[in-house]
C-alpha atoms as a PDB file:
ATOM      1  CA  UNK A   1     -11.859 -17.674 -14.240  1.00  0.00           C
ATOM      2  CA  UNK A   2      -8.026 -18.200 -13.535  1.00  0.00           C
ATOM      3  CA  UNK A   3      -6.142 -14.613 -12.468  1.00  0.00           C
ATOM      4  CA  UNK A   4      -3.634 -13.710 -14.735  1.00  0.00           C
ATOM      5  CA  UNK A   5      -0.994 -11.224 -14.068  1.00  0.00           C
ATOM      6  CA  UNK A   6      -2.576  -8.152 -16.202  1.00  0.00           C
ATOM      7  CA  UNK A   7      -3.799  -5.053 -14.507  1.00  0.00           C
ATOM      8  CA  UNK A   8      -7.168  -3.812 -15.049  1.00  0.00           C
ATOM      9  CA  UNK A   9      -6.549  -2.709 -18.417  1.00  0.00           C
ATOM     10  CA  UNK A  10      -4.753  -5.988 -19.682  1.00  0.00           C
ATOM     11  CA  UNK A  11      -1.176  -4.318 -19.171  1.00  0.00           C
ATOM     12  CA  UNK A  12       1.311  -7.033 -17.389  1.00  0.00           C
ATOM     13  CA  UNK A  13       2.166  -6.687 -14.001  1.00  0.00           C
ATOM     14  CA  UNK A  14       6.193  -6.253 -13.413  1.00  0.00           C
ATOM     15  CA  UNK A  15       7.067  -7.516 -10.218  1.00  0.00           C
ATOM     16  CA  UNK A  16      10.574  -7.268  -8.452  1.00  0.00           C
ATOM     17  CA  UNK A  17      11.659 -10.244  -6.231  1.00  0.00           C
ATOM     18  CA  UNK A  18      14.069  -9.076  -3.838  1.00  0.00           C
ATOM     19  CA  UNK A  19      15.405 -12.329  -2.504  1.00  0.00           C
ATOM     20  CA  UNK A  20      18.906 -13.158  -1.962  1.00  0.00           C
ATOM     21  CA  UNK A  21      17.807 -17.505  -1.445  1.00  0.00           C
ATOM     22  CA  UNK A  22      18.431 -18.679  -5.054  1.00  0.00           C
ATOM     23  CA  UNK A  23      16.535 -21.410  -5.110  1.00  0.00           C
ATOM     24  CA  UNK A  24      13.437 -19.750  -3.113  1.00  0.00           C
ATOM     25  CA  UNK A  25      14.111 -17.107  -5.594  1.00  0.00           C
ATOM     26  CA  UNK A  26      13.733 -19.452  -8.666  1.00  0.00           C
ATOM     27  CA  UNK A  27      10.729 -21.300  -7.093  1.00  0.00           C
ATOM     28  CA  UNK A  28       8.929 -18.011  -6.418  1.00  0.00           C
ATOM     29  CA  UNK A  29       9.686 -16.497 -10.080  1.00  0.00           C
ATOM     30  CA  UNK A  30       8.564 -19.323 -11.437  1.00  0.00           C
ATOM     31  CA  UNK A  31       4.962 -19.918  -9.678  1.00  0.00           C
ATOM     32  CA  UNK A  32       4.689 -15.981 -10.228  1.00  0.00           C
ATOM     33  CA  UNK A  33       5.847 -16.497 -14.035  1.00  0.00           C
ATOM     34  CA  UNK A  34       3.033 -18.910 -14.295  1.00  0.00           C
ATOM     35  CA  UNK A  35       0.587 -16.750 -12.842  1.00  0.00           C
ATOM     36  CA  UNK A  36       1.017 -14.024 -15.742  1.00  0.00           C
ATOM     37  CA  UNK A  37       4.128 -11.608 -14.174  1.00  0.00           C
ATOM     38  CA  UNK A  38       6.765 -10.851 -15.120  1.00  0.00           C
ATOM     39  CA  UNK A  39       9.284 -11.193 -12.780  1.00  0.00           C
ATOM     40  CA  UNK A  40      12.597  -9.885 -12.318  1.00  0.00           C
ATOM     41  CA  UNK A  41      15.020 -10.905  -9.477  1.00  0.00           C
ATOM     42  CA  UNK A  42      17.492  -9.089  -7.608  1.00  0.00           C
ATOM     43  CA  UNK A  43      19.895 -10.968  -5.309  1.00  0.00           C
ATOM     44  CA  UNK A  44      20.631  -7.561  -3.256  1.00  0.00           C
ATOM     45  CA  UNK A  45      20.251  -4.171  -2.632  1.00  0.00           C
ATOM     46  CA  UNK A  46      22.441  -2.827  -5.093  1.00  0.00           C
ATOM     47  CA  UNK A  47      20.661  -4.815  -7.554  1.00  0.00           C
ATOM     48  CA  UNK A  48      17.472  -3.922  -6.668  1.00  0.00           C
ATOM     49  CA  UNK A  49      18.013  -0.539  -6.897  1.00  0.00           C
ATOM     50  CA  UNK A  50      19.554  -0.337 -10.193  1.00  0.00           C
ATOM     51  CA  UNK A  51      16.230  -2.374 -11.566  1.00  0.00           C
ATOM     52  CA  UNK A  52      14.389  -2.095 -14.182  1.00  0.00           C
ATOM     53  CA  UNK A  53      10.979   0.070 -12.946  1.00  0.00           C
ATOM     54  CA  UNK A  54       8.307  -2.232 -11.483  1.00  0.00           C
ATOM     55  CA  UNK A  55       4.795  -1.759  -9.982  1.00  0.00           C
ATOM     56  CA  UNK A  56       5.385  -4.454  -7.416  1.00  0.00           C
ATOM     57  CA  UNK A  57       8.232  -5.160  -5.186  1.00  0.00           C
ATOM     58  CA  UNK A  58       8.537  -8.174  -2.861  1.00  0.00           C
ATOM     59  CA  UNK A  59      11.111  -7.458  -0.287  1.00  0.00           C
ATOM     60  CA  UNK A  60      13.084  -9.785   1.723  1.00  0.00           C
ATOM     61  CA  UNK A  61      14.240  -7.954   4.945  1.00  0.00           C
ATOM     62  CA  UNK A  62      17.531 -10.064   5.362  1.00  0.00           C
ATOM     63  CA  UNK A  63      20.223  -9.117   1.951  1.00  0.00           C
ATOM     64  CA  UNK A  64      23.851  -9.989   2.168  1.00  0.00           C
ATOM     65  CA  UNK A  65      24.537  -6.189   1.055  1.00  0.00           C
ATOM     66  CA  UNK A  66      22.490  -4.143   3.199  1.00  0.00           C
ATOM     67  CA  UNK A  67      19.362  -3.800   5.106  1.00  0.00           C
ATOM     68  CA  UNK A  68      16.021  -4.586   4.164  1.00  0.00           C
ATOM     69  CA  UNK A  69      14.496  -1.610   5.720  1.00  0.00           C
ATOM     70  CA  UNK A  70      16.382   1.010   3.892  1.00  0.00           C
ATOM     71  CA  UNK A  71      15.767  -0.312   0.751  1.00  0.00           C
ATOM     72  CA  UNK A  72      12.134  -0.381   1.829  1.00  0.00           C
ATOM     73  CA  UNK A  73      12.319   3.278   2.504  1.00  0.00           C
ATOM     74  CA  UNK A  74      14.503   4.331  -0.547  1.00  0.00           C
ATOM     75  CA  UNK A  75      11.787   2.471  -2.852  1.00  0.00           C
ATOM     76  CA  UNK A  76       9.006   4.265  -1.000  1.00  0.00           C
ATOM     77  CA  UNK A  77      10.916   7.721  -1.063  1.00  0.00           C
ATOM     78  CA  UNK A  78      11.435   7.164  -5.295  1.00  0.00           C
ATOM     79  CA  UNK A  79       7.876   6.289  -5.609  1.00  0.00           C
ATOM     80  CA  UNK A  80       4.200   6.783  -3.458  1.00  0.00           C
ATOM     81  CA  UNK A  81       2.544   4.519  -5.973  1.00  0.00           C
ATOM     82  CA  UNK A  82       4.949   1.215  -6.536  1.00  0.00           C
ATOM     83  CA  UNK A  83       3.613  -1.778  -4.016  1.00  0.00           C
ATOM     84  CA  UNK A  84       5.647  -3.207  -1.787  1.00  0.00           C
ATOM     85  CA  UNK A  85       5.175  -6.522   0.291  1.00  0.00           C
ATOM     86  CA  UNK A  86       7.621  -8.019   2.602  1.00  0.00           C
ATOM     87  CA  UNK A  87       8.444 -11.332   2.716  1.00  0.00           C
ATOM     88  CA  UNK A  88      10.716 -12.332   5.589  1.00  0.00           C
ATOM     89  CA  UNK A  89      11.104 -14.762   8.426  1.00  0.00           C
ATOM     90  CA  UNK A  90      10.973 -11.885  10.357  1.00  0.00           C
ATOM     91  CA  UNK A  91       7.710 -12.002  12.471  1.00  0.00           C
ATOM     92  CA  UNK A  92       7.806 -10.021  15.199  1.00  0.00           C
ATOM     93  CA  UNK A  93       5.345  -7.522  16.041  1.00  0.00           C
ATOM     94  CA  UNK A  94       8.147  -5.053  16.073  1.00  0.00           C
ATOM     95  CA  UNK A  95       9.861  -5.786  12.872  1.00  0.00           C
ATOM     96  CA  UNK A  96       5.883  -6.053  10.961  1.00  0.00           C
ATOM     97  CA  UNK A  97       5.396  -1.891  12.430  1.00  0.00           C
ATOM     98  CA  UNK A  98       8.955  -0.861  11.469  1.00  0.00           C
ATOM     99  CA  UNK A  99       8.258  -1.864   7.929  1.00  0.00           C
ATOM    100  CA  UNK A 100       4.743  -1.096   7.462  1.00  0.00           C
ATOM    101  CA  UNK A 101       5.746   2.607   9.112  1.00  0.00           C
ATOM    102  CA  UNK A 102       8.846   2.584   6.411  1.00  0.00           C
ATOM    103  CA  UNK A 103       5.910   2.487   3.672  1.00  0.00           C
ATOM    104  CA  UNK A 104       5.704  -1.250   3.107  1.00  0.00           C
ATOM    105  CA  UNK A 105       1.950  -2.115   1.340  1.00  0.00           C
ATOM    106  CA  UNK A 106       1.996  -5.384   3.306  1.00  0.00           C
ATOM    107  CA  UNK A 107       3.791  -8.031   5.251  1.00  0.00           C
ATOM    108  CA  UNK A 108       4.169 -11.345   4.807  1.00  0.00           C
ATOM    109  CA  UNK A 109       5.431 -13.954   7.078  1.00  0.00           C
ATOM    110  CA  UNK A 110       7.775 -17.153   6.416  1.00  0.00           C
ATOM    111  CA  UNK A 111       6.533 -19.770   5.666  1.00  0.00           C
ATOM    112  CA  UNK A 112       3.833 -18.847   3.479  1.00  0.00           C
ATOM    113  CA  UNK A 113       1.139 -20.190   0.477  1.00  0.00           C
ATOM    114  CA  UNK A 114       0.932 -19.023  -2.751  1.00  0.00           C
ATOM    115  CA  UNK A 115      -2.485 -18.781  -2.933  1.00  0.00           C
ATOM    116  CA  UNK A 116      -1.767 -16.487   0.342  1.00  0.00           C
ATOM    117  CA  UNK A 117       0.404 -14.222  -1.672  1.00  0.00           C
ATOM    118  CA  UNK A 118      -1.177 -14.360  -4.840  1.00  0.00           C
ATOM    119  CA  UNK A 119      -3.824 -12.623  -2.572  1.00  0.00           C
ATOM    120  CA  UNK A 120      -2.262 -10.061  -0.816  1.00  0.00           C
ATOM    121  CA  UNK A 121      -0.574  -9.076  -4.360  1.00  0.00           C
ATOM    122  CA  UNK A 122      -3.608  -8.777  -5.929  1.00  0.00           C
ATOM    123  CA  UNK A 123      -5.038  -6.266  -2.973  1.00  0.00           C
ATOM    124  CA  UNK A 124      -1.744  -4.064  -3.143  1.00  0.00           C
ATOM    125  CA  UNK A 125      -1.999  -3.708  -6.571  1.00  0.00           C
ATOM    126  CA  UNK A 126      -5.808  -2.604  -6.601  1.00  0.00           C
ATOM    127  CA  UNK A 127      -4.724  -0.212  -3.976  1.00  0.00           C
ATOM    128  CA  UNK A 128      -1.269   0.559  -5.906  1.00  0.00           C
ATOM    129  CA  UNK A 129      -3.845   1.665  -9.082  1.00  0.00           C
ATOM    130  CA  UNK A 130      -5.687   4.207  -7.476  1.00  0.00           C
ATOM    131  CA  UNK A 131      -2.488   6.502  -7.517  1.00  0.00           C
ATOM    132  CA  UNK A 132      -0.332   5.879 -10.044  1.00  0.00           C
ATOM    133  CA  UNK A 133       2.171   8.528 -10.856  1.00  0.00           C
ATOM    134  CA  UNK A 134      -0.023  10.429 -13.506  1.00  0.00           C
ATOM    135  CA  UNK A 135      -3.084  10.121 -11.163  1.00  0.00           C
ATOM    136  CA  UNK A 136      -1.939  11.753  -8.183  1.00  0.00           C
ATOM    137  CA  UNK A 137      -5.094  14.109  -7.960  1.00  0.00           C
ATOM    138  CA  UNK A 138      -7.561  11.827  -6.767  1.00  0.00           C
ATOM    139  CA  UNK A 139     -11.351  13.633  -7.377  1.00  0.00           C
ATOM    140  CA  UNK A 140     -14.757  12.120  -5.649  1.00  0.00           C
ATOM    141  CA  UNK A 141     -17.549  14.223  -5.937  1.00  0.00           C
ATOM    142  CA  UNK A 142     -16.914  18.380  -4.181  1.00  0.00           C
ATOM    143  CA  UNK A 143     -13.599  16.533  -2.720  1.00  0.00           C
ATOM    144  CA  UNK A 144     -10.270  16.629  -4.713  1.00  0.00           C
ATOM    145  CA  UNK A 145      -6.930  15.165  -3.114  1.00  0.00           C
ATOM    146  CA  UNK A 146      -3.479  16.313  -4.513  1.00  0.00           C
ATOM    147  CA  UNK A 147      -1.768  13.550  -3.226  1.00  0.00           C
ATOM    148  CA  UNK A 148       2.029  14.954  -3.887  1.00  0.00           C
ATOM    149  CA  UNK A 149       1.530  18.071  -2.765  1.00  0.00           C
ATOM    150  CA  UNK A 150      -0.936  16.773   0.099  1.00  0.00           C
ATOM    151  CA  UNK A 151      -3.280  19.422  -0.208  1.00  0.00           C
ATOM    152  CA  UNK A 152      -6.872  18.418  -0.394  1.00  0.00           C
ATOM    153  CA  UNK A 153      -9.756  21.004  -1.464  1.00  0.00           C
ATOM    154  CA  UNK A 154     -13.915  20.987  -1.341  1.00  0.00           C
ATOM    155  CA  UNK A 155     -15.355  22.366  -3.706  1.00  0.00           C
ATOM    156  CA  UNK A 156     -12.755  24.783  -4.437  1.00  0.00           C
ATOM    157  CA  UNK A 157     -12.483  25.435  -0.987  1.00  0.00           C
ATOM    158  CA  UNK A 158      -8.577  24.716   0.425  1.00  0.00           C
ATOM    159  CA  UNK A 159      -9.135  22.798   3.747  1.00  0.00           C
ATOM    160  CA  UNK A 160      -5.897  22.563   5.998  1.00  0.00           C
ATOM    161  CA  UNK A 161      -5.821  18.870   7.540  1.00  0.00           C
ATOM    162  CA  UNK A 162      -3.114  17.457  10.316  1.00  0.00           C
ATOM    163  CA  UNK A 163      -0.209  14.946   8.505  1.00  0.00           C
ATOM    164  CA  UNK A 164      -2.732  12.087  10.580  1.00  0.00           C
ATOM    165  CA  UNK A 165      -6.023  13.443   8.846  1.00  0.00           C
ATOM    166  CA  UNK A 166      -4.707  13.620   5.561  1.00  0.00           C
ATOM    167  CA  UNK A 167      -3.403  10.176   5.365  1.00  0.00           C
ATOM    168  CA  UNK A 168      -6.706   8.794   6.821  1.00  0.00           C
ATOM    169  CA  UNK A 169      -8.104  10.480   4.084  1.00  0.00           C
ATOM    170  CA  UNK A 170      -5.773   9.106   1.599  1.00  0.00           C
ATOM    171  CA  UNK A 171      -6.399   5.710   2.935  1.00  0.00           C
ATOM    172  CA  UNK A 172     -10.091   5.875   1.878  1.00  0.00           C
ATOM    173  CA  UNK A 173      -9.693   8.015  -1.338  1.00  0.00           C
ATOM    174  CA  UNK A 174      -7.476   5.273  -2.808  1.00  0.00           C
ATOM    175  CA  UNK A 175     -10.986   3.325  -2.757  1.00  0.00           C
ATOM    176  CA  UNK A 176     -13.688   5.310  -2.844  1.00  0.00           C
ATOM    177  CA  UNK A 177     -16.542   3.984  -2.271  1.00  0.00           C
ATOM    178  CA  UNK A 178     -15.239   0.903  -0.492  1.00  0.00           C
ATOM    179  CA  UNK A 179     -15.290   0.447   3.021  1.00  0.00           C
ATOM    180  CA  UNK A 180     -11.816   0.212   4.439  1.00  0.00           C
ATOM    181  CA  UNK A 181     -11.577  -1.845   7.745  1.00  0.00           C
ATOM    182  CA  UNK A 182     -10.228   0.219  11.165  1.00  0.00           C
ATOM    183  CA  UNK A 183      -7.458  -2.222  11.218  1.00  0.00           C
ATOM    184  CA  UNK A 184      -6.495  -0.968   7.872  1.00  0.00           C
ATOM    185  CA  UNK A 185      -6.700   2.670   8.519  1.00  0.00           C
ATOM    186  CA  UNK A 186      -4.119   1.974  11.627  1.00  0.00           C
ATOM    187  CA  UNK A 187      -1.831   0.024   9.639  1.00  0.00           C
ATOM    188  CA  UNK A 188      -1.626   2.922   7.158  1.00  0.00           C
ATOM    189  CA  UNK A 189      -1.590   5.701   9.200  1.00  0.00           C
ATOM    190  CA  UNK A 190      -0.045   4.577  12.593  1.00  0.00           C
ATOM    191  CA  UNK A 191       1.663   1.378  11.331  1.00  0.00           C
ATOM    192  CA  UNK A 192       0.254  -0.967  13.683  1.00  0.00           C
ATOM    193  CA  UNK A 193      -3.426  -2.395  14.817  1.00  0.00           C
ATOM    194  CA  UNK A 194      -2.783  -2.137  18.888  1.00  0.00           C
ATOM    195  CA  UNK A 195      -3.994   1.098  19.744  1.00  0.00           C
ATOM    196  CA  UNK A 196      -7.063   2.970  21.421  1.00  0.00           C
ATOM    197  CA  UNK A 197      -9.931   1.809  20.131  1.00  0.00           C
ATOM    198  CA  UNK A 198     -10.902   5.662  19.617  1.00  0.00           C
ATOM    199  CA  UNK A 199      -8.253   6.927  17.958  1.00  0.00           C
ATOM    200  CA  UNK A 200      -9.262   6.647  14.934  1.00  0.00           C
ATOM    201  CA  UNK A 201     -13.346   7.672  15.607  1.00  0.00           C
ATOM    202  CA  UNK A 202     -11.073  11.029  17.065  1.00  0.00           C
ATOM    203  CA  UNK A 203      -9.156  11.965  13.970  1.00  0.00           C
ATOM    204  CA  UNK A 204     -12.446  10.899  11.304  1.00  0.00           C
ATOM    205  CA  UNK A 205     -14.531  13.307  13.733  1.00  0.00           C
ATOM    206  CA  UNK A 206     -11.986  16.600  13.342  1.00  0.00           C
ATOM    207  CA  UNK A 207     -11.592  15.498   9.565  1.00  0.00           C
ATOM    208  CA  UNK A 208     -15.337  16.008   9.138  1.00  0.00           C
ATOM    209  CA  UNK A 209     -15.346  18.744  10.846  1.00  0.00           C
ATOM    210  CA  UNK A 210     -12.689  20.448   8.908  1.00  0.00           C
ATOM    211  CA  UNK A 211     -14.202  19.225   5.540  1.00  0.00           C
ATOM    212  CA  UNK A 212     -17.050  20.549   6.152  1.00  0.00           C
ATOM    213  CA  UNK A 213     -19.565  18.254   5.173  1.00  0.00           C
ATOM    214  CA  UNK A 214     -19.467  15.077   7.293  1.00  0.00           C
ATOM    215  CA  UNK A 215     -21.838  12.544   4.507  1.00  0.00           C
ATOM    216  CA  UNK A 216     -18.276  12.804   2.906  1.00  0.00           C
ATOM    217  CA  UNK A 217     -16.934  10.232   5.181  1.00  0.00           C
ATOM    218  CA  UNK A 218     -19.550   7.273   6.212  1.00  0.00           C
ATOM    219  CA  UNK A 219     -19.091   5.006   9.061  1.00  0.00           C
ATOM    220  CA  UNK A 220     -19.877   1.670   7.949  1.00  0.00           C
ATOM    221  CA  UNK A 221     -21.102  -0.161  11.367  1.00  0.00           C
ATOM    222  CA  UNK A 222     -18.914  -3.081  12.596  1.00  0.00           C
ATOM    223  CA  UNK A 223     -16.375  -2.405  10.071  1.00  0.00           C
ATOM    224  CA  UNK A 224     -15.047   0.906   9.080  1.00  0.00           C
ATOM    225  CA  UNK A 225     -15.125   3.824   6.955  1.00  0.00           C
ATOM    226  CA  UNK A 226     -16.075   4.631   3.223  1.00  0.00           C
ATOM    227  CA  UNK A 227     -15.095   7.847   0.937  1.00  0.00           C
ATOM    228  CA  UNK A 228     -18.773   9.019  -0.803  1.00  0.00           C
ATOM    229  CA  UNK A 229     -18.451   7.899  -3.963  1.00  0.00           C
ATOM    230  CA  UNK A 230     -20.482  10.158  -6.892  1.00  0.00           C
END
């Protein structure tokens, strides 16, 4: 069955296109358009920020009125639930951390296929669901997550986590119930996949601990980590 651009419930995706290349602008709103978005384009930064409210940006890094980045961050800082994918020429290692860190969803790399992108925006905006605005408490069985006021309880009971447990937590209580790749967990909590290959078994160790009940988080051999799902 073809994708169309509807959510889960049938509601159309809004996407903004942050491009300031006209005519890779038009081509991209219009293989998007077909796809079932709706699709809005902003040439700039001044632009993009006066927008019309989306649920998924795509973000090129290089604008003729600012920077990239900082509109990558100002977009994050407005919202914790809008997706946001880069798409820039710039591939560097160090340019893919600084915007994943500044609370990009995903980055995406010059040249590139649609059927590439169609992809990677339809896994941001499964992720992008789980916490919308009005479903910032995120519940799976004893465990509930206030996600804006990052506390996170079991049953009843407040537990006090680090800023790098909580958002390993939040990485898997977006999906409970779905196993979510090491690689993935760096990328959203230390912005990059080159690191120790313990660090994260170190930090999901002292978060069981601290919730108490370590069946909460699973290991999932040869891949990951899962949130119990009841």
């Amino acid at each position: 069955m073809p994708f169309t651009g509807g959510d889960e419930t049938g509601v159309e995706v809004r996407i903004l296109l942050v491009e300031d290349d006209r005519r890779v602008a038009a081509a991209l709103s219009r293989a998007l358009t077909r796809r079932g978005y709706e699709v809005e384009h902003a040439a700039g930064v001044s632009a993009a920020l006066s927008a019309a409210p989306s649920d998924l940006v795509l973000l090129d890094l290089n604008l003729p009125d600012g920077d990239g980045v900082d509109l990558c961050r100002e977009l994050r800082r407005r919202s914790s639930s809008l997706g946001i994918i880069v798409v820039t020429a710039r591939g560097e290692e160090r340019d893919r951390v600084v915007g994943l860190r500044l609370g990009a969803d995903d980055y995406v790399v010059k040249p590139f296929s649609m059927a590439e992108l169609q992809a990677r925006i339809e896994a941001v905006l499964r992720r992008a669901t789980q916490v919308r605005p009005e479903r910032n408490l995120i519940c799976a069985g004893p465990l509930r997550v206030d996600v804006s006021a990052r506390t996170v309880s079991v049953d009843g009971r407040e537990v006090a986590l680090t800023r790098k447990e909580f958002d390993i937590l939040f990485s898997l209580a977006r999906q409970p119930g779905v196993a979510v790749p090491r690689d993935r967990i760096l990328l959203d909590v230390w912005g990059t996949t080159w690191a120790d290959g313990h660090t994260v078994e170190v930090h999901v160790a002292s978060l069981r601990g601290k919730l108490g009940d370590a069946r909460l988080v699973e290991t999932v051999r040869g891949v990951g980590y899962r949130l119990r799902a009841e």
